[in-house]
PDB file of N, CA and C in Angstrom:
ATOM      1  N   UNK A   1      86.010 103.437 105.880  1.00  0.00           N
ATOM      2  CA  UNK A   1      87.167 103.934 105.200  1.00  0.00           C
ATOM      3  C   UNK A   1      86.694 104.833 104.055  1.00  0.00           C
ATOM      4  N   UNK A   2      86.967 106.074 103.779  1.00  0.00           N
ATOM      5  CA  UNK A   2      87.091 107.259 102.951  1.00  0.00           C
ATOM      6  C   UNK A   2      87.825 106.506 101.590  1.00  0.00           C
ATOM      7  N   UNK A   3      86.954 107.124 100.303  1.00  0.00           N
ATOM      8  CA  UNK A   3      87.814 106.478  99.134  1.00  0.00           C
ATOM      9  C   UNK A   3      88.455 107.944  98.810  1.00  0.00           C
ATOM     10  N   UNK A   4      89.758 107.768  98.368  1.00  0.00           N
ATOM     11  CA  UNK A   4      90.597 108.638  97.651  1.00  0.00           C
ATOM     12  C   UNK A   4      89.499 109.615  96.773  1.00  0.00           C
ATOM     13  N   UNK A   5      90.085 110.740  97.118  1.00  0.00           N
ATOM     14  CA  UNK A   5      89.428 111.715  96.307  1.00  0.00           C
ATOM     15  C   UNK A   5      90.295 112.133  94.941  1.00  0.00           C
ATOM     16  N   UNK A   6      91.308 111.989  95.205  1.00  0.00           N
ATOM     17  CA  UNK A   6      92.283 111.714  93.697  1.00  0.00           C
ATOM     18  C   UNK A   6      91.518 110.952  92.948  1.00  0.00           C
ATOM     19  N   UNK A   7      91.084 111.163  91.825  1.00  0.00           N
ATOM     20  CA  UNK A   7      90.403 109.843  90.621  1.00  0.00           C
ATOM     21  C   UNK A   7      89.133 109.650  91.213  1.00  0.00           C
ATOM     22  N   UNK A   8      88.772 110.196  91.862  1.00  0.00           N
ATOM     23  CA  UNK A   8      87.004 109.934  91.764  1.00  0.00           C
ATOM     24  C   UNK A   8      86.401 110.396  91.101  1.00  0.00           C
ATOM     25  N   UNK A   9      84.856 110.568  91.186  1.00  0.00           N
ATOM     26  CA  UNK A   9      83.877 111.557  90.247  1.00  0.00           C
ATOM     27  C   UNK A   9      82.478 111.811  91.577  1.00  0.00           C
ATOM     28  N   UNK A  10      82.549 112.510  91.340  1.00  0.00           N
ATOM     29  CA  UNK A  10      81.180 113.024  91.751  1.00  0.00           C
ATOM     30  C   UNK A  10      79.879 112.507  91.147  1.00  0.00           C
ATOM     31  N   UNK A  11      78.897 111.811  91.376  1.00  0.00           N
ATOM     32  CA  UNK A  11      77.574 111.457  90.862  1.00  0.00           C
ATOM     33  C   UNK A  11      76.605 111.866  92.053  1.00  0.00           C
ATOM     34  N   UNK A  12      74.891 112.383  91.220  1.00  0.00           N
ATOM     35  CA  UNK A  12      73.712 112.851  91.959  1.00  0.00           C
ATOM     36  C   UNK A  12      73.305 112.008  91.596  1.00  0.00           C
ATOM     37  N   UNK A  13      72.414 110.846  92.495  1.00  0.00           N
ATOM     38  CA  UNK A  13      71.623 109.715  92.055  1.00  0.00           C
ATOM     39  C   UNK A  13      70.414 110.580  92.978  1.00  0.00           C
ATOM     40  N   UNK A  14      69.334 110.691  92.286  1.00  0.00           N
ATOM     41  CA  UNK A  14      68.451 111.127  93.168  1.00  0.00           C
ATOM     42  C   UNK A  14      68.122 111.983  93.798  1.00  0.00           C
ATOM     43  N   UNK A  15      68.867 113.010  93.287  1.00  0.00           N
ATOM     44  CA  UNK A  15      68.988 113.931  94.638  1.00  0.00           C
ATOM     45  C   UNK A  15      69.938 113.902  95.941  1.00  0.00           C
ATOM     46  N   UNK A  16      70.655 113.096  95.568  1.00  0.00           N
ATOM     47  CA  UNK A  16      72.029 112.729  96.513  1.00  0.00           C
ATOM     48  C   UNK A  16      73.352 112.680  96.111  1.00  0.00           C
ATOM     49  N   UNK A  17      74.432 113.154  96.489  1.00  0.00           N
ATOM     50  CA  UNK A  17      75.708 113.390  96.079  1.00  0.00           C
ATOM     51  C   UNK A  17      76.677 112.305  96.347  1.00  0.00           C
ATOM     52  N   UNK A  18      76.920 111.375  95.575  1.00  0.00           N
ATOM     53  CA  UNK A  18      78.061 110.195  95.859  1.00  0.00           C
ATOM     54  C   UNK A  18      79.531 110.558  94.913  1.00  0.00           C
ATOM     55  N   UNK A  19      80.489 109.696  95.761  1.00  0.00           N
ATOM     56  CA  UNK A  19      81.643 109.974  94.972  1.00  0.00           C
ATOM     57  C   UNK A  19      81.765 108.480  94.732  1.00  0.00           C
ATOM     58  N   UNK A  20      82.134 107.953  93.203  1.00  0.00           N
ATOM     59  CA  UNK A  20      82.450 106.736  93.189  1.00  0.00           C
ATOM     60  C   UNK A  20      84.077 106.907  92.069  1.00  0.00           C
ATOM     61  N   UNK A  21      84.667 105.746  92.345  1.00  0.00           N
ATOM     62  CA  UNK A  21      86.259 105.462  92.126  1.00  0.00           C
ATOM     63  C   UNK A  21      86.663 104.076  91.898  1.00  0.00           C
ATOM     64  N   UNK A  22      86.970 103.998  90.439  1.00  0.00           N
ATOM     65  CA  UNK A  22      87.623 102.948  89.513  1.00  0.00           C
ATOM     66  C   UNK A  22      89.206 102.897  90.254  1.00  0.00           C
ATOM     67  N   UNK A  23      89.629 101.530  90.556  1.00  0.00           N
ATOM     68  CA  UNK A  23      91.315 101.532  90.624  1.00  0.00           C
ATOM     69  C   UNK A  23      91.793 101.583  89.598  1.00  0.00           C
ATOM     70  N   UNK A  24      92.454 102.322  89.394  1.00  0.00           N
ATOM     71  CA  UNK A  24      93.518 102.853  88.639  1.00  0.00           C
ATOM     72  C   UNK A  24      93.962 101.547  87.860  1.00  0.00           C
ATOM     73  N   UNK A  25      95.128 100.571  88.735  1.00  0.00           N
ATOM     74  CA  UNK A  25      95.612  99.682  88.510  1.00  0.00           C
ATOM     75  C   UNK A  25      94.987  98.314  88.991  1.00  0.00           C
ATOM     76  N   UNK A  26      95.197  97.433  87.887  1.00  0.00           N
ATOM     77  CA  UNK A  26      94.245  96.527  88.688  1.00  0.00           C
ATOM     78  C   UNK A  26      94.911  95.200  89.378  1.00  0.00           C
ATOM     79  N   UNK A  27      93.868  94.438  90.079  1.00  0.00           N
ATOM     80  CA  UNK A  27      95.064  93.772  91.151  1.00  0.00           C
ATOM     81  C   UNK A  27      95.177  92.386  90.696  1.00  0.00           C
ATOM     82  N   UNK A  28      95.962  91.838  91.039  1.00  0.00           N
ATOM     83  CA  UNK A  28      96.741  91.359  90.483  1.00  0.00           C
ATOM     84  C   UNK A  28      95.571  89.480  89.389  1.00  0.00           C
ATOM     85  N   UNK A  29      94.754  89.405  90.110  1.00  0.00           N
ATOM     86  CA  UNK A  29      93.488  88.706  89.526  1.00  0.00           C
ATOM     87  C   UNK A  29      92.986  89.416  88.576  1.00  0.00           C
ATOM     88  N   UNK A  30      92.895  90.969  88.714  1.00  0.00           N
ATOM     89  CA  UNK A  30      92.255  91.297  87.509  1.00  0.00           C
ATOM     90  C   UNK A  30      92.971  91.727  86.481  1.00  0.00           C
ATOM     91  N   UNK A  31      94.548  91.781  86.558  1.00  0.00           N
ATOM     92  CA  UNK A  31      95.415  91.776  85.605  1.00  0.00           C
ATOM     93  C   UNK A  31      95.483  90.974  84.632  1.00  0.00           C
ATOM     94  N   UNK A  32      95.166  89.734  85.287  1.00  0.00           N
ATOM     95  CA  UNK A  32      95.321  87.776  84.797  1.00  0.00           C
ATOM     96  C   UNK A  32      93.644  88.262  84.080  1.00  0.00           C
ATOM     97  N   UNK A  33      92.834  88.857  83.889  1.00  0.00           N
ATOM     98  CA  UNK A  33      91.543  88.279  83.703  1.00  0.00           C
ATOM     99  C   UNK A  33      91.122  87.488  84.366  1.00  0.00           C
ATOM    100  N   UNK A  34      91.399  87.034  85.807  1.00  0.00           N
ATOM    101  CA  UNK A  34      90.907  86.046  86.542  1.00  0.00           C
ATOM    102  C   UNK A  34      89.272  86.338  87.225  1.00  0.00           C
ATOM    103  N   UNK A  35      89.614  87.982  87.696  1.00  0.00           N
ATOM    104  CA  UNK A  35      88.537  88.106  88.552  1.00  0.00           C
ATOM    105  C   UNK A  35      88.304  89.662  87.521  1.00  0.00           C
ATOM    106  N   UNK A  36      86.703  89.880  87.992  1.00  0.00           N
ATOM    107  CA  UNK A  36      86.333  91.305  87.536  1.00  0.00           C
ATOM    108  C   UNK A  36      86.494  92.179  87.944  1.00  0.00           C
ATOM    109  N   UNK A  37      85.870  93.521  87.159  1.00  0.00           N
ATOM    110  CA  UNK A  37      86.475  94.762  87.707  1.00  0.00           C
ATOM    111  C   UNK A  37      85.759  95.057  88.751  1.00  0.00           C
ATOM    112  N   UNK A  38      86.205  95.871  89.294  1.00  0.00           N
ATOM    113  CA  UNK A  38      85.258  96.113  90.646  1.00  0.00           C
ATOM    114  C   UNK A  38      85.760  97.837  90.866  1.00  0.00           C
ATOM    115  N   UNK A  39      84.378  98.921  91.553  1.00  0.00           N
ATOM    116  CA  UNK A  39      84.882 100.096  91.904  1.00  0.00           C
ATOM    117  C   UNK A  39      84.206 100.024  93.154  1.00  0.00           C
ATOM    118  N   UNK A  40      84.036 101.734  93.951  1.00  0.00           N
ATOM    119  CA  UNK A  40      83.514 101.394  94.865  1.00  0.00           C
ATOM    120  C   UNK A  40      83.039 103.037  94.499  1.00  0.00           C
ATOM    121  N   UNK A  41      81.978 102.777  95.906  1.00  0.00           N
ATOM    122  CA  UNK A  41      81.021 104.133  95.970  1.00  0.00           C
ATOM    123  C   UNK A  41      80.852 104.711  97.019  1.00  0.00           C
ATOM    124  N   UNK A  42      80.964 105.834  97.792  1.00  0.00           N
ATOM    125  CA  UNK A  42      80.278 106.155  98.785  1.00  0.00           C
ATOM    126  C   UNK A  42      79.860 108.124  99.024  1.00  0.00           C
ATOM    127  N   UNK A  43      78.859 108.176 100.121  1.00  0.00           N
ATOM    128  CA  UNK A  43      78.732 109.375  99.859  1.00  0.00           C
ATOM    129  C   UNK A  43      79.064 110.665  99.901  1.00  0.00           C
ATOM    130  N   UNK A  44      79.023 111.395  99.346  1.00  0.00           N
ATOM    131  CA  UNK A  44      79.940 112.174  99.556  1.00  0.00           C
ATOM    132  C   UNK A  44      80.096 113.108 100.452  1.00  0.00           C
ATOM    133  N   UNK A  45      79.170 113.337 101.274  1.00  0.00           N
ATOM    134  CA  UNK A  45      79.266 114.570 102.393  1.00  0.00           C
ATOM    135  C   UNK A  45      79.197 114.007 103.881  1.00  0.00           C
ATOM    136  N   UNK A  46      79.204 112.497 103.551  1.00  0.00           N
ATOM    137  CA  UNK A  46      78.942 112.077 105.087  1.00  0.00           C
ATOM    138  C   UNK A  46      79.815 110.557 105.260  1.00  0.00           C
ATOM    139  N   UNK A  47      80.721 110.301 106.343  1.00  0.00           N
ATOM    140  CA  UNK A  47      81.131 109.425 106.515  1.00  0.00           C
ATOM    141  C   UNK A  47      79.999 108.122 107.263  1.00  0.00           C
ATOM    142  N   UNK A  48      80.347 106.807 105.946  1.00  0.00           N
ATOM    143  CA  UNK A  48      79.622 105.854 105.925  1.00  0.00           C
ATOM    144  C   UNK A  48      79.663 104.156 105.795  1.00  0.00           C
ATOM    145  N   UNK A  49      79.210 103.615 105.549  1.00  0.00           N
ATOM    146  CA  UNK A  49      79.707 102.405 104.734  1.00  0.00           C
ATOM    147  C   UNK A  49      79.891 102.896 103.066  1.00  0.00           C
ATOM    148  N   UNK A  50      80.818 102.059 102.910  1.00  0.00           N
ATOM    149  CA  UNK A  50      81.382 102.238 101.679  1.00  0.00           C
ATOM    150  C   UNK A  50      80.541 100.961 100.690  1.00  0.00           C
ATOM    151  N   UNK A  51      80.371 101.251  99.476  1.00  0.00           N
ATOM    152  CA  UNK A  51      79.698  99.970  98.658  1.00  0.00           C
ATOM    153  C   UNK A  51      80.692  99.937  97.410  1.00  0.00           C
ATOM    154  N   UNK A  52      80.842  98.066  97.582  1.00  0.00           N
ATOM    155  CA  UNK A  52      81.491  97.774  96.368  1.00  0.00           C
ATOM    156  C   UNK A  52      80.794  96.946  95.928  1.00  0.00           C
ATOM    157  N   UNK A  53      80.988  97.552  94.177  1.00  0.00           N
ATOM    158  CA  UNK A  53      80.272  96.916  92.623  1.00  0.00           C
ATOM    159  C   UNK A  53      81.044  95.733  92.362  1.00  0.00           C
ATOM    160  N   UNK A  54      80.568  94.988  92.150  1.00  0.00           N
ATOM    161  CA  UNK A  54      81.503  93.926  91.328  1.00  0.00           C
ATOM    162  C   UNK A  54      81.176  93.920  89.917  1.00  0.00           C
ATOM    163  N   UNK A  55      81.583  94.039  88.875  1.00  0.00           N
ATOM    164  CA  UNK A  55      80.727  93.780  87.517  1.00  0.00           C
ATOM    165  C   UNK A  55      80.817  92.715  87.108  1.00  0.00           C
ATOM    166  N   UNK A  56      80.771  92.860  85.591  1.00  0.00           N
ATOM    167  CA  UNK A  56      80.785  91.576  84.727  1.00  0.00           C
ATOM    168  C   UNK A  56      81.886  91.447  83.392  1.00  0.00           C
ATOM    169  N   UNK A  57      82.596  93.016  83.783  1.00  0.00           N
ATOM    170  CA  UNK A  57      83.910  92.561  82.837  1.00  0.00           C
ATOM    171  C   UNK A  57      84.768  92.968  83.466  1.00  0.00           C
ATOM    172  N   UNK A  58      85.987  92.539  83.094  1.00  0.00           N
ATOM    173  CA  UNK A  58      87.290  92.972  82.893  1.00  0.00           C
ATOM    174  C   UNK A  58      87.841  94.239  83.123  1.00  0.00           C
ATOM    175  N   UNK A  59      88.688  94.459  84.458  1.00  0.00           N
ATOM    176  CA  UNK A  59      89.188  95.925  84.392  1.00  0.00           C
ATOM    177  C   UNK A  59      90.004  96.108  83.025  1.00  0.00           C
ATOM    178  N   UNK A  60      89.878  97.242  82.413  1.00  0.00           N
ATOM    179  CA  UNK A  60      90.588  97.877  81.332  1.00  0.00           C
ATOM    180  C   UNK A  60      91.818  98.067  81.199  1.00  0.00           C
ATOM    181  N   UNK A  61      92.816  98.226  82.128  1.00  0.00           N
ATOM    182  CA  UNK A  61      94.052  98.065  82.051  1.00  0.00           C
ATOM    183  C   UNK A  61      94.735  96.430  82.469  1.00  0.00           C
ATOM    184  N   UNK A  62      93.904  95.409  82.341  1.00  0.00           N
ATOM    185  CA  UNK A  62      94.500  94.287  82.205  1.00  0.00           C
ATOM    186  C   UNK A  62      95.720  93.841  81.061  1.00  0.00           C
ATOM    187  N   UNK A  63      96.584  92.765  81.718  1.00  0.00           N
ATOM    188  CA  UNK A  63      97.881  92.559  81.430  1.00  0.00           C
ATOM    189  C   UNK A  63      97.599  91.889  79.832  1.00  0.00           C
ATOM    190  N   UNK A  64      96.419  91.499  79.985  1.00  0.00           N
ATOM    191  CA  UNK A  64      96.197  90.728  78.091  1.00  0.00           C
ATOM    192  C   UNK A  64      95.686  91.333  77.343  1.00  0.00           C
ATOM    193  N   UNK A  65      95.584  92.313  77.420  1.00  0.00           N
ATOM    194  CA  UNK A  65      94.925  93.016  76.254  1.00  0.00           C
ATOM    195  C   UNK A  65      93.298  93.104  75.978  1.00  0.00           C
ATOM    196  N   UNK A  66      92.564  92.423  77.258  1.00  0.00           N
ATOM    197  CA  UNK A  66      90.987  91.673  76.718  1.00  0.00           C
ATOM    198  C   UNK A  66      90.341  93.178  76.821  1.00  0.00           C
ATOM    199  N   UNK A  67      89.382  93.185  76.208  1.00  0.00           N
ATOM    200  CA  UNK A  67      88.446  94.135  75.844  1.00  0.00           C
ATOM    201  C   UNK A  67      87.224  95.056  76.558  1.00  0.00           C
ATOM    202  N   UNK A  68      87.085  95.586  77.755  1.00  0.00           N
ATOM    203  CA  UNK A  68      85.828  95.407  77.984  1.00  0.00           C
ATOM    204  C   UNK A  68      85.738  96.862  78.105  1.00  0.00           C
ATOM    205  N   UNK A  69      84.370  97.134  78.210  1.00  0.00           N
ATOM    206  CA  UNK A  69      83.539  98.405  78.423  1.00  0.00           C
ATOM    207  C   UNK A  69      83.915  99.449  78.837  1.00  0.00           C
ATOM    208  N   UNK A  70      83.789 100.980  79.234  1.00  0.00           N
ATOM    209  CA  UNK A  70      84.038 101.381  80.258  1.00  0.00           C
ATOM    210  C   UNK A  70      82.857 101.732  81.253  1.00  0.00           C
ATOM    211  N   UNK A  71      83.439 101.901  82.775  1.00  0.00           N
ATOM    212  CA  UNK A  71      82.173 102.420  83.095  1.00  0.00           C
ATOM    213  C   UNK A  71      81.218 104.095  82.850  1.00  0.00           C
ATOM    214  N   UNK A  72      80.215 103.653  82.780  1.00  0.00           N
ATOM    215  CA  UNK A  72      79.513 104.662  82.574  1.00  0.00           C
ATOM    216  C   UNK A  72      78.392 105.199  83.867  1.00  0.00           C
ATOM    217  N   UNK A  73      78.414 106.453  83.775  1.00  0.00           N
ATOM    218  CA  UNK A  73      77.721 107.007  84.943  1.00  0.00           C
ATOM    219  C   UNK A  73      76.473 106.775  85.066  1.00  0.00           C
ATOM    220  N   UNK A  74      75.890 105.786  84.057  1.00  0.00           N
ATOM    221  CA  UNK A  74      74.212 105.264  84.090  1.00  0.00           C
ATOM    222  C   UNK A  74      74.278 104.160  84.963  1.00  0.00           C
ATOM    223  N   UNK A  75      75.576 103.458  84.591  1.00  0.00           N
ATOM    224  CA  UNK A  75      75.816 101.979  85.561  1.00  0.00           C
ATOM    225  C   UNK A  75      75.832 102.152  86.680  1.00  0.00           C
ATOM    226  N   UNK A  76      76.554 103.733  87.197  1.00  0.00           N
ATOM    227  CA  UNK A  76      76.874 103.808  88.627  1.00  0.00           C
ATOM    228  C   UNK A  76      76.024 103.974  89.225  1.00  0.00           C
ATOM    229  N   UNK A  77      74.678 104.767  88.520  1.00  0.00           N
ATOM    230  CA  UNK A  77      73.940 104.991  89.231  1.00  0.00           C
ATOM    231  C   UNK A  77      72.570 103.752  89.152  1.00  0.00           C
ATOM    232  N   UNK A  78      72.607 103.411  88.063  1.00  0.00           N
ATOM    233  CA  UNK A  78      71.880 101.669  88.520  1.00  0.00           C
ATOM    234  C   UNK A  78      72.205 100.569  89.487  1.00  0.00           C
ATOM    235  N   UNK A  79      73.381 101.016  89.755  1.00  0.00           N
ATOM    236  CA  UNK A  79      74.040 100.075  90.872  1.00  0.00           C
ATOM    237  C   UNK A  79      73.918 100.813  92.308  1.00  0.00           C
ATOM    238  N   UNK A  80      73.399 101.875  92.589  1.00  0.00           N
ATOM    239  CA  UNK A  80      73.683 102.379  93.446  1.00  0.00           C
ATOM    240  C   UNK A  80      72.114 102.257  94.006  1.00  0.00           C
ATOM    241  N   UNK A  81      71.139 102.615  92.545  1.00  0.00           N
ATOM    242  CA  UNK A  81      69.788 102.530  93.231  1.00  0.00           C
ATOM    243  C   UNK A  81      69.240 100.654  93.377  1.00  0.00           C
ATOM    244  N   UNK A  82      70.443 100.096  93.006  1.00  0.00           N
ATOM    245  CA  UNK A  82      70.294  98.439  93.185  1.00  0.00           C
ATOM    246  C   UNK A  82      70.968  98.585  94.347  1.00  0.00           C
ATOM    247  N   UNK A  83      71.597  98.507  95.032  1.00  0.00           N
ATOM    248  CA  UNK A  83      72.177  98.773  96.467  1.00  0.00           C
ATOM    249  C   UNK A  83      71.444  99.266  97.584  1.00  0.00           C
ATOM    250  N   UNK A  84      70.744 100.620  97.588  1.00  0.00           N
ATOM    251  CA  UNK A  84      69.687 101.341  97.922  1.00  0.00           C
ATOM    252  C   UNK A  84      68.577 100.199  98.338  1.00  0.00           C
ATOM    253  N   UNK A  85      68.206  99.914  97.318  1.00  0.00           N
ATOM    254  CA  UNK A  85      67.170  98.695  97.505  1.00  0.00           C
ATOM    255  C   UNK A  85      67.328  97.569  98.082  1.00  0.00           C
ATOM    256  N   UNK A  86      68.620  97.534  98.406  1.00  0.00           N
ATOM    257  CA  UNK A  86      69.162  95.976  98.813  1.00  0.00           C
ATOM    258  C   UNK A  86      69.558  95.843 100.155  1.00  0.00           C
ATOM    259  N   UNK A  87      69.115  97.083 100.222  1.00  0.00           N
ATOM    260  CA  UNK A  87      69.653  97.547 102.421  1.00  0.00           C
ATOM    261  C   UNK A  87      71.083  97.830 102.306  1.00  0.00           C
ATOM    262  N   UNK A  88      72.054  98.644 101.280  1.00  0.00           N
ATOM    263  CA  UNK A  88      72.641  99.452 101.822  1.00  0.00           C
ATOM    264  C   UNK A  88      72.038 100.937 102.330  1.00  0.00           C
ATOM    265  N   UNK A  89      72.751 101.671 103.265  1.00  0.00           N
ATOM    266  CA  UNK A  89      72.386 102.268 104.181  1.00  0.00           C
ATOM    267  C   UNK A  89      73.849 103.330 103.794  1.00  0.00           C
ATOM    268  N   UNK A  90      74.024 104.162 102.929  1.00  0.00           N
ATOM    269  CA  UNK A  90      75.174 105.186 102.981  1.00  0.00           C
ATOM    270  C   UNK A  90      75.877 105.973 104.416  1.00  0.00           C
ATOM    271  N   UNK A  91      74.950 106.726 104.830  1.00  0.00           N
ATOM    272  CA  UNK A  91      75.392 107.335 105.771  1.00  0.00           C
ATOM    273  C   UNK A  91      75.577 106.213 107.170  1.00  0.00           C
ATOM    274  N   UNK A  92      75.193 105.456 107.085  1.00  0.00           N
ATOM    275  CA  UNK A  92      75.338 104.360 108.047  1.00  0.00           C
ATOM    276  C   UNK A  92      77.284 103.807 108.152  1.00  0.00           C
ATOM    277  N   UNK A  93      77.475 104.031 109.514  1.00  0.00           N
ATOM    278  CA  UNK A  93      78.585 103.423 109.811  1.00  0.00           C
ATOM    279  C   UNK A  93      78.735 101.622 109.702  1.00  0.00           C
ATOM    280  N   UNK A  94      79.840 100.844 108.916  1.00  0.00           N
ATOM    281  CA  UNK A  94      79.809  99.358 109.265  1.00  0.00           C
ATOM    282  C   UNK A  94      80.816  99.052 107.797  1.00  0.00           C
ATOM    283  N   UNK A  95      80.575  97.640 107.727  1.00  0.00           N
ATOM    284  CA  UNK A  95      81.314  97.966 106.908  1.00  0.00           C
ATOM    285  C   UNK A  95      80.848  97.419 105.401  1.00  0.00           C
ATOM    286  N   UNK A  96      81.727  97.634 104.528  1.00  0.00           N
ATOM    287  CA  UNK A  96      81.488  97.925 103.249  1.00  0.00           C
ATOM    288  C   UNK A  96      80.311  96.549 102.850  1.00  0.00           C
ATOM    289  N   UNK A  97      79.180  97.651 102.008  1.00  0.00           N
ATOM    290  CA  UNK A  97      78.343  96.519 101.484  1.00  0.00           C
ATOM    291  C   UNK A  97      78.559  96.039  99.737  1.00  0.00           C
ATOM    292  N   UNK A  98      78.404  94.698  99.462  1.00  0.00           N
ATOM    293  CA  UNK A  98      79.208  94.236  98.397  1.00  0.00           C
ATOM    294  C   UNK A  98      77.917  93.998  97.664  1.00  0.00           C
ATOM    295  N   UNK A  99      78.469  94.305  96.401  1.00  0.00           N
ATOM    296  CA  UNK A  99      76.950  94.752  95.071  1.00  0.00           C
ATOM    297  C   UNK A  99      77.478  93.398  94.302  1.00  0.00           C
ATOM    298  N   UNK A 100      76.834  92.305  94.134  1.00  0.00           N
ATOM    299  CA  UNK A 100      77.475  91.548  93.119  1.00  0.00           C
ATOM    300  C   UNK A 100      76.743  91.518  91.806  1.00  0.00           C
ATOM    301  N   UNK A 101      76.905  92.340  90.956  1.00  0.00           N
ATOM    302  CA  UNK A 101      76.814  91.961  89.087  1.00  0.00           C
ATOM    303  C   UNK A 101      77.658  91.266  88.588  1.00  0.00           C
ATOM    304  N   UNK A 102      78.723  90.165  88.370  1.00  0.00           N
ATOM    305  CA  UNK A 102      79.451  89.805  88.144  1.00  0.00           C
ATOM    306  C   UNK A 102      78.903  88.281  87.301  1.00  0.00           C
ATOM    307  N   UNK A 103      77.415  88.029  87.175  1.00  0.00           N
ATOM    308  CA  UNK A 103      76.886  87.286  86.414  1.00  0.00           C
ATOM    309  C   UNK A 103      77.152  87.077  84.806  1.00  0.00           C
ATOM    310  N   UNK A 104      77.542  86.328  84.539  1.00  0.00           N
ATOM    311  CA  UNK A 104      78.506  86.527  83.024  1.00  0.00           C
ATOM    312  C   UNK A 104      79.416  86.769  82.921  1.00  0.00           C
ATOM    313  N   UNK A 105      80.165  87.051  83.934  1.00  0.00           N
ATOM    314  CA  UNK A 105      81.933  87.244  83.430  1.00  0.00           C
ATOM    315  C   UNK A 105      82.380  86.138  83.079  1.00  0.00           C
ATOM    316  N   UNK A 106      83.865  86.229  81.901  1.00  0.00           N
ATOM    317  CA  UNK A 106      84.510  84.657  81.637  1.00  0.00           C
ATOM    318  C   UNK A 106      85.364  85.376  81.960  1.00  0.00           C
ATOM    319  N   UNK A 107      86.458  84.456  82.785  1.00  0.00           N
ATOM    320  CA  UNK A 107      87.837  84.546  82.739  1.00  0.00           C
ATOM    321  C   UNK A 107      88.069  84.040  81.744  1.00  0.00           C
ATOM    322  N   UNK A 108      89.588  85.062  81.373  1.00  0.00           N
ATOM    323  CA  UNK A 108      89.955  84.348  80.017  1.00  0.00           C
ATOM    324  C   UNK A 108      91.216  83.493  80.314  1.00  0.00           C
ATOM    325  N   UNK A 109      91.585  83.279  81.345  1.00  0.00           N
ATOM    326  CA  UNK A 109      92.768  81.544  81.621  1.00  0.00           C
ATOM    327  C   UNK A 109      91.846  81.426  82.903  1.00  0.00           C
TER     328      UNK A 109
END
Protein backbone atom coordinates (compact mmCIF):
# COMPACT_ATOMS: atom_id res chain seq x y z
CA UNK A 1 0.00 0.00 0.00
CA UNK A 2 1.27 3.60 -1.25
CA UNK A 3 1.31 6.25 1.69
CA UNK A 4 -0.55 9.48 0.84
CA UNK A 5 1.50 11.91 -0.75
CA UNK A 6 -0.60 14.77 0.79
CA UNK A 7 1.52 15.43 4.19
CA UNK A 8 4.50 13.57 3.49
CA UNK A 9 8.16 14.69 3.19
CA UNK A 10 10.67 13.57 1.17
CA UNK A 11 13.99 12.22 3.02
CA UNK A 12 17.69 11.01 1.32
CA UNK A 13 19.02 8.48 3.79
CA UNK A 14 22.06 7.47 2.05
CA UNK A 15 21.78 8.15 -1.08
CA UNK A 16 18.21 6.97 -1.33
CA UNK A 17 14.95 8.82 -1.66
CA UNK A 18 12.11 7.87 0.95
CA UNK A 19 8.86 9.51 1.60
CA UNK A 20 7.85 9.24 5.23
CA UNK A 21 4.21 10.48 6.82
CA UNK A 22 3.01 11.43 10.37
CA UNK A 23 -1.04 10.91 10.74
CA UNK A 24 -2.41 13.85 10.87
CA UNK A 25 -5.02 12.76 13.41
CA UNK A 26 -4.40 10.38 15.82
CA UNK A 27 -6.31 7.18 16.48
CA UNK A 28 -8.25 6.81 18.76
CA UNK A 29 -5.47 5.00 21.51
CA UNK A 30 -3.30 7.64 20.72
CA UNK A 31 -5.77 10.33 21.45
CA UNK A 32 -6.30 8.60 25.10
CA UNK A 33 -2.35 8.55 25.45
CA UNK A 34 -2.86 4.92 25.49
CA UNK A 35 -0.66 3.86 22.68
CA UNK A 36 2.33 5.80 20.81
CA UNK A 37 2.86 7.71 17.97
CA UNK A 38 3.61 5.89 15.13
CA UNK A 39 4.48 7.13 11.22
CA UNK A 40 5.36 5.22 8.41
CA UNK A 41 8.03 5.19 5.62
CA UNK A 42 8.50 4.00 2.31
CA UNK A 43 10.37 4.58 -0.86
CA UNK A 44 9.87 6.79 -2.92
CA UNK A 45 10.33 5.83 -6.53
CA UNK A 46 9.51 2.25 -6.21
CA UNK A 47 6.55 0.32 -5.03
CA UNK A 48 7.40 -1.77 -1.81
CA UNK A 49 6.89 -2.83 1.64
CA UNK A 50 5.97 -0.10 3.61
CA UNK A 51 7.82 0.35 7.29
CA UNK A 52 6.20 1.36 10.39
CA UNK A 53 8.05 3.32 13.38
CA UNK A 54 6.57 2.95 16.52
CA UNK A 55 8.17 5.51 18.98
CA UNK A 56 8.31 6.36 22.43
CA UNK A 57 5.98 9.32 22.75
CA UNK A 58 2.84 10.56 22.32
CA UNK A 59 1.28 11.72 19.03
CA UNK A 60 1.06 15.59 19.33
CA UNK A 61 -2.36 16.23 18.68
CA UNK A 62 -3.59 14.07 21.56
CA UNK A 63 -6.98 14.70 23.33
CA UNK A 64 -4.98 15.65 26.86
CA UNK A 65 -2.87 17.96 26.20
CA UNK A 66 0.49 15.62 27.05
CA UNK A 67 3.61 16.92 25.69
CA UNK A 68 5.86 15.23 23.43
CA UNK A 69 8.55 15.92 20.84
CA UNK A 70 8.26 16.41 17.35
CA UNK A 71 9.58 14.29 14.83
CA UNK A 72 12.69 15.16 13.43
CA UNK A 73 14.32 14.17 10.16
CA UNK A 74 17.50 12.72 12.13
CA UNK A 75 14.96 10.21 13.79
CA UNK A 76 13.62 9.28 10.45
CA UNK A 77 16.51 8.60 9.20
CA UNK A 78 17.95 6.58 12.30
CA UNK A 79 15.03 4.55 12.08
CA UNK A 80 15.24 3.82 8.69
CA UNK A 81 19.02 2.87 8.78
CA UNK A 82 17.72 0.70 12.03
CA UNK A 83 15.23 -1.01 9.72
CA UNK A 84 17.79 -1.39 6.85
CA UNK A 85 19.74 -3.38 9.25
CA UNK A 86 16.99 -5.33 10.56
CA UNK A 87 16.00 -6.99 7.10
CA UNK A 88 13.69 -4.52 5.90
CA UNK A 89 13.95 -4.75 2.23
CA UNK A 90 12.18 -1.30 0.61
CA UNK A 91 11.76 -2.10 -2.81
CA UNK A 92 10.67 -5.56 -1.85
CA UNK A 93 6.98 -6.43 -2.25
CA UNK A 94 5.12 -7.99 1.27
CA UNK A 95 3.95 -6.54 3.79
CA UNK A 96 4.63 -3.75 6.06
CA UNK A 97 7.74 -4.20 8.31
CA UNK A 98 7.17 -2.92 11.99
CA UNK A 99 10.20 -0.80 13.66
CA UNK A 100 9.50 -1.02 17.38
CA UNK A 101 11.15 2.07 19.53
CA UNK A 102 8.42 2.35 21.76
CA UNK A 103 10.75 1.41 24.86
CA UNK A 104 9.85 4.03 27.51
CA UNK A 105 6.64 5.20 26.62
CA UNK A 106 4.08 5.85 29.72
CA UNK A 107 0.63 5.98 29.06
CA UNK A 108 -0.79 8.58 30.84
CA UNK A 109 -4.41 6.61 32.02
Amino acid sequence: MALVKRGSRLINVDGTTYRWRLRERPTYDQGLVRSPLTYAVEHAHAAGTTLVVTTNQPHPSNWFGTQGSPILPAQVADSIRAALADGWTPESRGSPFHLDQSAGFVSSH
